[in-house]
C-alpha atoms as a PDB file:
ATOM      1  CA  UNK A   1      20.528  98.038  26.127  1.00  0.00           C
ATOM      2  CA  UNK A   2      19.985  96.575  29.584  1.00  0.00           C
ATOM      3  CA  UNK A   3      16.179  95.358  28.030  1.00  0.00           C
ATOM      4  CA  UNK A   4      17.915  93.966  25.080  1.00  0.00           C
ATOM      5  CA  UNK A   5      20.675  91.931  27.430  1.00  0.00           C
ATOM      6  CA  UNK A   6      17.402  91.049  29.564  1.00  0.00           C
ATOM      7  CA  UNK A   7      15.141  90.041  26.574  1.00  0.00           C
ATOM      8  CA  UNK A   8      18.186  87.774  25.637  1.00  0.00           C
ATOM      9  CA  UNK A   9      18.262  86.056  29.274  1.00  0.00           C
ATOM     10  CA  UNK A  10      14.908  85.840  29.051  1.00  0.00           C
ATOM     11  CA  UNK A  11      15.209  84.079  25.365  1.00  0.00           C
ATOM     12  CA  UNK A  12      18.026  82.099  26.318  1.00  0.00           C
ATOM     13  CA  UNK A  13      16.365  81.293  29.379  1.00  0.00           C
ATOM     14  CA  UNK A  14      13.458  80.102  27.546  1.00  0.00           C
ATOM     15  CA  UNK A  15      14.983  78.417  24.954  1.00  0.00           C
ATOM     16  CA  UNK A  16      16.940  76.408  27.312  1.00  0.00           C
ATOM     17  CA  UNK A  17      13.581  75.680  29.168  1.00  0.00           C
ATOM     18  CA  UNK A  18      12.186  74.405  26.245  1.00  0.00           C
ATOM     19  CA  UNK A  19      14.800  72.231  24.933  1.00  0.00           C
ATOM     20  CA  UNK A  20      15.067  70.822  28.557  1.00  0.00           C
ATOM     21  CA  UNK A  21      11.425  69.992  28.425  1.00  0.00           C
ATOM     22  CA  UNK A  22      11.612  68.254  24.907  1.00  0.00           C
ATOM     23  CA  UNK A  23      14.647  66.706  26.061  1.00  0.00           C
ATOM     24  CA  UNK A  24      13.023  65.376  29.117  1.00  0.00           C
ATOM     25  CA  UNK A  25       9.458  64.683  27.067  1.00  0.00           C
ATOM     26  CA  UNK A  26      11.705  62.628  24.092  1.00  0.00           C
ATOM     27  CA  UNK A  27      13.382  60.535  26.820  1.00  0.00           C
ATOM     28  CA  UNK A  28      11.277  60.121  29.391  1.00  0.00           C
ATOM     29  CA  UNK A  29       8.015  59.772  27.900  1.00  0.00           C
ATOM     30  CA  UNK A  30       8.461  59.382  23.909  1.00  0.00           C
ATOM     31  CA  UNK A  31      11.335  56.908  23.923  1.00  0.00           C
ATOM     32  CA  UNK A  32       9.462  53.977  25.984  1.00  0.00           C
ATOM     33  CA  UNK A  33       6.544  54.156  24.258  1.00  0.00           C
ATOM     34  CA  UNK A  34       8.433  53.904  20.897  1.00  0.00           C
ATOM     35  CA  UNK A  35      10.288  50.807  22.676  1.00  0.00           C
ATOM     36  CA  UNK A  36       6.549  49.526  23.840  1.00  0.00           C
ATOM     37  CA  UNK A  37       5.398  49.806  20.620  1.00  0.00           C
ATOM     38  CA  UNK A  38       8.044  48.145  18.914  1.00  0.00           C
ATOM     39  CA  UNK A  39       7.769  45.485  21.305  1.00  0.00           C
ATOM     40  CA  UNK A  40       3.744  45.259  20.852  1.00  0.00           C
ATOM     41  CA  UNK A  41       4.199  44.801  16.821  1.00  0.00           C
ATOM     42  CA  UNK A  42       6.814  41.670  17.734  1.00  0.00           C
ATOM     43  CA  UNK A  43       4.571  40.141  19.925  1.00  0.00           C
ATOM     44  CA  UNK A  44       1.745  40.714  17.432  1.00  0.00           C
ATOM     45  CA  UNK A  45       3.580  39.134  14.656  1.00  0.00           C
ATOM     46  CA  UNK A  46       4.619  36.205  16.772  1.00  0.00           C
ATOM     47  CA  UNK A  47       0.459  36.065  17.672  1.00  0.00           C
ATOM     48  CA  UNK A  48      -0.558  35.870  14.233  1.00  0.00           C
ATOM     49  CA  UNK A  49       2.524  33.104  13.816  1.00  0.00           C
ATOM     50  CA  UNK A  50       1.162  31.481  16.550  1.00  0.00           C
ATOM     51  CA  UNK A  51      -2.483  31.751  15.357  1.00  0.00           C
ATOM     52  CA  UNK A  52      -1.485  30.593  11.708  1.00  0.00           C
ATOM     53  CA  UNK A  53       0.160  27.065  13.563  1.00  0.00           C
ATOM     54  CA  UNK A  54      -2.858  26.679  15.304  1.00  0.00           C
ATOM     55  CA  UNK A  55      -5.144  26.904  12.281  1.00  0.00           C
ATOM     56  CA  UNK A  56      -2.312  24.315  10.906  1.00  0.00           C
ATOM     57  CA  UNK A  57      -2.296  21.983  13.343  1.00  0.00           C
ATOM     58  CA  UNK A  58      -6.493  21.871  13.261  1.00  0.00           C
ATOM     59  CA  UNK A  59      -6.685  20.980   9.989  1.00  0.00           C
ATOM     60  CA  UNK A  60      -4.157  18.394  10.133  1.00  0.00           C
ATOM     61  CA  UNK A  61      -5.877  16.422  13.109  1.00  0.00           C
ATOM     62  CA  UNK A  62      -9.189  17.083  11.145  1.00  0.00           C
ATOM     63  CA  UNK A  63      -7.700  15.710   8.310  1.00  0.00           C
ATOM     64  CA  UNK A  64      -6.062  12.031  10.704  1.00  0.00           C
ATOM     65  CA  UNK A  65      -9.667  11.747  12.000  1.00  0.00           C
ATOM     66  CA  UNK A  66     -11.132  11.744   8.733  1.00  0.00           C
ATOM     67  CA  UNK A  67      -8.455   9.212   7.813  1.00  0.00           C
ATOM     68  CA  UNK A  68      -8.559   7.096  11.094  1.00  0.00           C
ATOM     69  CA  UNK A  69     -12.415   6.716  10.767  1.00  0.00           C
ATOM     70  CA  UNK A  70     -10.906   5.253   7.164  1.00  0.00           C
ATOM     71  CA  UNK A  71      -8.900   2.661   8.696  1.00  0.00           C
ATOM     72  CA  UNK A  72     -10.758  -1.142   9.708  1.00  0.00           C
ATOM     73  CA  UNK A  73     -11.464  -1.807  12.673  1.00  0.00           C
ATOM     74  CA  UNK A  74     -10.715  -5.800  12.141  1.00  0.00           C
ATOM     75  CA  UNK A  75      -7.577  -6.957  11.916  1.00  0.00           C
ATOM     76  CA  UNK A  76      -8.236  -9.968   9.215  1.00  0.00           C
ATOM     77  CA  UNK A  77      -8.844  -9.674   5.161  1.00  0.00           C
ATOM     78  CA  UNK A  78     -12.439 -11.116   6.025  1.00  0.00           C
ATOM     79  CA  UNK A  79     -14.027  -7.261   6.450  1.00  0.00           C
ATOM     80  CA  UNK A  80     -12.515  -6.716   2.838  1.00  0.00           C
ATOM     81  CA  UNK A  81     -13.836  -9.463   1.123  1.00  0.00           C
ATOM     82  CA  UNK A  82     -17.282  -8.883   2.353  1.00  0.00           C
ATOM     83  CA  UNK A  83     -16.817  -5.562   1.764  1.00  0.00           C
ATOM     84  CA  UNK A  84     -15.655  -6.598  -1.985  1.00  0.00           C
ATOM     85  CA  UNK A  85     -18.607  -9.050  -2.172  1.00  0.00           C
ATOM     86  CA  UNK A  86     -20.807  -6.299  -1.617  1.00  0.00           C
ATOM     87  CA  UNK A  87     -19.940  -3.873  -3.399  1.00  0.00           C
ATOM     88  CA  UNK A  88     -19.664  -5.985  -6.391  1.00  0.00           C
ATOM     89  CA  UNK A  89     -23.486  -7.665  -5.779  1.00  0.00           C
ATOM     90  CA  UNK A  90     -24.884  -3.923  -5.977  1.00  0.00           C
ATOM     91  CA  UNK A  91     -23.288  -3.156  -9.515  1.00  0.00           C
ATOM     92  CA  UNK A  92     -24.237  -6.414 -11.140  1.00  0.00           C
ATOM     93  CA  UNK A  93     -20.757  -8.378 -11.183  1.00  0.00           C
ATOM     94  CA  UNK A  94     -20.729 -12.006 -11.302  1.00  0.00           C
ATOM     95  CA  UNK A  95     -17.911 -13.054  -9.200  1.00  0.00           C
ATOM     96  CA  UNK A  96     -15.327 -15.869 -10.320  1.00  0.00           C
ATOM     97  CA  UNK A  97     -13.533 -15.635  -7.289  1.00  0.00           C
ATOM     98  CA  UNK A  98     -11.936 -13.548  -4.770  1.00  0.00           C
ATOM     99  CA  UNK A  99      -8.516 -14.758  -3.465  1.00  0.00           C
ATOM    100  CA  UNK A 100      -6.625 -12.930  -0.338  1.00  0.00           C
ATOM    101  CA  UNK A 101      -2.765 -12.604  -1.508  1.00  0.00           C
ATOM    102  CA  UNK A 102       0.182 -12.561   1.154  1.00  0.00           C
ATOM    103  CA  UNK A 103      -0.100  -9.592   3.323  1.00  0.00           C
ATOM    104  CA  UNK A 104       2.768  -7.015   3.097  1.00  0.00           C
ATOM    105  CA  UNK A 105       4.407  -5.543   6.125  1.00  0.00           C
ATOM    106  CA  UNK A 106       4.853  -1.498   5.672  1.00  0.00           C
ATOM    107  CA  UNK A 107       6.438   0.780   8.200  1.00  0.00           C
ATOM    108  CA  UNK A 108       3.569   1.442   9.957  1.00  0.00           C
ATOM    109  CA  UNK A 109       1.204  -0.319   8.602  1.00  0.00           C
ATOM    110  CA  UNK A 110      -0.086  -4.155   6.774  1.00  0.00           C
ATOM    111  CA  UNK A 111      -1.409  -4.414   3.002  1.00  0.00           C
ATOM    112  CA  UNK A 112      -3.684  -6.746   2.762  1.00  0.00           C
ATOM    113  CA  UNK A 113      -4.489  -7.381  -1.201  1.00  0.00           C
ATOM    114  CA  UNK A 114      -6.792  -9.156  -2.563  1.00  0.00           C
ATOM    115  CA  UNK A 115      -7.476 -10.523  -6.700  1.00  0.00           C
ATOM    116  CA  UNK A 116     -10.655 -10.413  -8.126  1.00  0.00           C
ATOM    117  CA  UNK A 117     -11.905 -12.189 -11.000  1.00  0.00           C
ATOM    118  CA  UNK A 118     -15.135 -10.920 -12.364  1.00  0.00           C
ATOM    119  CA  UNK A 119     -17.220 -11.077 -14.727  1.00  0.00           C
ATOM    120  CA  UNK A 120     -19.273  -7.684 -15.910  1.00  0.00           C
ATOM    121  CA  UNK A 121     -20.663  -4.808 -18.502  1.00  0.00           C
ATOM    122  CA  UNK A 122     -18.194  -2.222 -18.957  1.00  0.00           C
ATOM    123  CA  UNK A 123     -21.037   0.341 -16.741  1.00  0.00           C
ATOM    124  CA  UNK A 124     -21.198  -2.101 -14.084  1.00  0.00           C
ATOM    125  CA  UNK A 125     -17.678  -2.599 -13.549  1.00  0.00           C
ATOM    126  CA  UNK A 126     -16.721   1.276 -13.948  1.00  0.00           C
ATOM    127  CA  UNK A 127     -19.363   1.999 -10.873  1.00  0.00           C
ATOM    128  CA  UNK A 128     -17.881  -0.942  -8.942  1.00  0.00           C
ATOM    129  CA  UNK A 129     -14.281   0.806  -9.098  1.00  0.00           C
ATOM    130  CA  UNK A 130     -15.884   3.616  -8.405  1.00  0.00           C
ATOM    131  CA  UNK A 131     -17.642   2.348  -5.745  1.00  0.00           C
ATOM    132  CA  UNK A 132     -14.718   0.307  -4.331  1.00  0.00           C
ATOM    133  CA  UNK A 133     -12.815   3.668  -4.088  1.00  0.00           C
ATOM    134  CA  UNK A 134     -14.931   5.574  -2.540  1.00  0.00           C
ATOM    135  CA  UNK A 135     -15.736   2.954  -0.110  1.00  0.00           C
ATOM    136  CA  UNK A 136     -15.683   4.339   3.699  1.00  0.00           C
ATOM    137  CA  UNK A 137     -12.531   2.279   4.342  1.00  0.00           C
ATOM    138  CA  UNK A 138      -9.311   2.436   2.554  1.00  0.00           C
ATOM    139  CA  UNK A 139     -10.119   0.429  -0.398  1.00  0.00           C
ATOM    140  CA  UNK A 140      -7.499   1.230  -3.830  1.00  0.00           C
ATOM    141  CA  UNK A 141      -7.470  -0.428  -6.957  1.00  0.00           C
ATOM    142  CA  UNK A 142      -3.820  -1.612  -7.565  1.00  0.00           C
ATOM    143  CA  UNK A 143      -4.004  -3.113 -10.947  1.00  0.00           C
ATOM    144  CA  UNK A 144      -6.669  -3.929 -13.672  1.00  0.00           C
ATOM    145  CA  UNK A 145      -6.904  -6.336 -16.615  1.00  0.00           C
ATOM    146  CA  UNK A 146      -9.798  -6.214 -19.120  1.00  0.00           C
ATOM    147  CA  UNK A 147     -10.816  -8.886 -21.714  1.00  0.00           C
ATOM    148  CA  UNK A 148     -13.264  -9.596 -23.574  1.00  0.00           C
ATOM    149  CA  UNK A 149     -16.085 -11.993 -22.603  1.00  0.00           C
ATOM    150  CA  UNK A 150     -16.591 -15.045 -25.389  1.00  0.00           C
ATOM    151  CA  UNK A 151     -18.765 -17.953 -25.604  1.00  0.00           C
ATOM    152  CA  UNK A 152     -18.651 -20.856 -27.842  1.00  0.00           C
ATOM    153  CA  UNK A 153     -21.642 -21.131 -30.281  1.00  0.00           C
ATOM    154  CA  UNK A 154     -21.483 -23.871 -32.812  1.00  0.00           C
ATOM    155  CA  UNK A 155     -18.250 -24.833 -31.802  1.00  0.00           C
ATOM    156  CA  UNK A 156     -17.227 -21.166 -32.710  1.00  0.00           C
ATOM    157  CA  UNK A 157     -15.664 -18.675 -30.264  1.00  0.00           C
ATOM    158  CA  UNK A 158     -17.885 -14.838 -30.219  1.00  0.00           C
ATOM    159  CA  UNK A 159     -17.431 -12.203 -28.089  1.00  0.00           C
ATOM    160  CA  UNK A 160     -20.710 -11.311 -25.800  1.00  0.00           C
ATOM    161  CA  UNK A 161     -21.708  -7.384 -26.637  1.00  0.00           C
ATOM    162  CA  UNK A 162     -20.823  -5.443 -23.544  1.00  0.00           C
ATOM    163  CA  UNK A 163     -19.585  -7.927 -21.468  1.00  0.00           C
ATOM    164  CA  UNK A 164     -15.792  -8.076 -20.091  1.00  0.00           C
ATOM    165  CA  UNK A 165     -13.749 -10.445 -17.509  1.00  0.00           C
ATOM    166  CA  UNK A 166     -11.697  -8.233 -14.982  1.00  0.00           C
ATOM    167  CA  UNK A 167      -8.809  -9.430 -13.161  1.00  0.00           C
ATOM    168  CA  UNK A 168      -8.429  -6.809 -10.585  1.00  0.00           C
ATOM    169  CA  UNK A 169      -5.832  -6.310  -7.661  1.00  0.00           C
ATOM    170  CA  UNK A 170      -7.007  -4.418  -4.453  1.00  0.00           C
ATOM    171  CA  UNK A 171      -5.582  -3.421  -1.601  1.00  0.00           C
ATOM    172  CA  UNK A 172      -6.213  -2.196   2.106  1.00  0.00           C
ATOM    173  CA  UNK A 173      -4.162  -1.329   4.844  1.00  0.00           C
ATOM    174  CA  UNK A 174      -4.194  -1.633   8.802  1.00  0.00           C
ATOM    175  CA  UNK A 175      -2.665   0.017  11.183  1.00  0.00           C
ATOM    176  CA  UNK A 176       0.473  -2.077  13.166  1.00  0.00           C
ATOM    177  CA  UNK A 177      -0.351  -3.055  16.559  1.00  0.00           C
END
């Protein structure tokens, strides 16, 4: 009996050792970490957050470079008309004439538009838009009107094959001072 009430200390004893040390292991040693770790997978979330802004914010000064290097450096319509005049004597337009309109004040910015009257094939006036637009300054085709070319022959009117007379509005912008 005496070995049965000892085997129980001893148990008890043991048991009580035991929890003690799991008690002491969870709270001591377990429980931080846990709190670490928790702490570790915020501070990676805000990272990755952070990261994801970053990548943000890089593309969207890539993207105002790109568009600054757009932007004229003159002030004046006179870098868009020779710009215009070019672009129209390497697609084949005859130019009527090329008339600066009144220059619109934006928020930030000024329109300057210009009309165009111009004479052309159908071909060479869809690669001059094209052209125009794809110029390496802002250049955008505001407005378009198409007719046909005629001449007078024998006191009759005929339309030329191919040929058209544009009336075209274009724009470009610079930046306020």
């Amino acid at each position: 009996m005496i070995e049965k009430t000892a085997k129980k200390k001893v148990l008890f004893i043991s048991s009580a050792i035991a929890f003690i040390a799991i008690f002491i292991g969870f709270s001591f040693i377990h429980k931080p970490f846990i709190s670490k770790k928790v702490s570790l997978k915020n501070r990676i979330v805000e990272e990755r957050k952070r990261n994801l802004y970053l990548a943000q914010i890089k593309l969207l000064k890539e993207r105002v470079d790109f568009y600054e290097k757009r932007l004229p450096e003159q002030k004046s319509v006179s870098w868009l008309l020779d710009e215009v005049s070019r672009i129209a004597s390497e697609n084949g337009l005859e130019l009527l004439f090329l008339k600066p309109e009144t220059p619109e004040d934006q928020a930030n910015f000024i329109k300057l538009p210009i009309r165009i009257e111009a004479n052309s094939t159908y071909h060479g006036l869809g690669k001059f838009l094209s052209n125009l637009e794809s110029s390496k300054k802002f250049i955008k085709v505001e407005n378009i009107q198409l007719r046909r070319v005629e001449e007078e022959v024998q006191g009759e009117k005929r339309g030329v094959s191919f040929k058209v007379r544009a009336n075209i509005l274009v724009s470009s912008i610079i930046l306020k001072d």
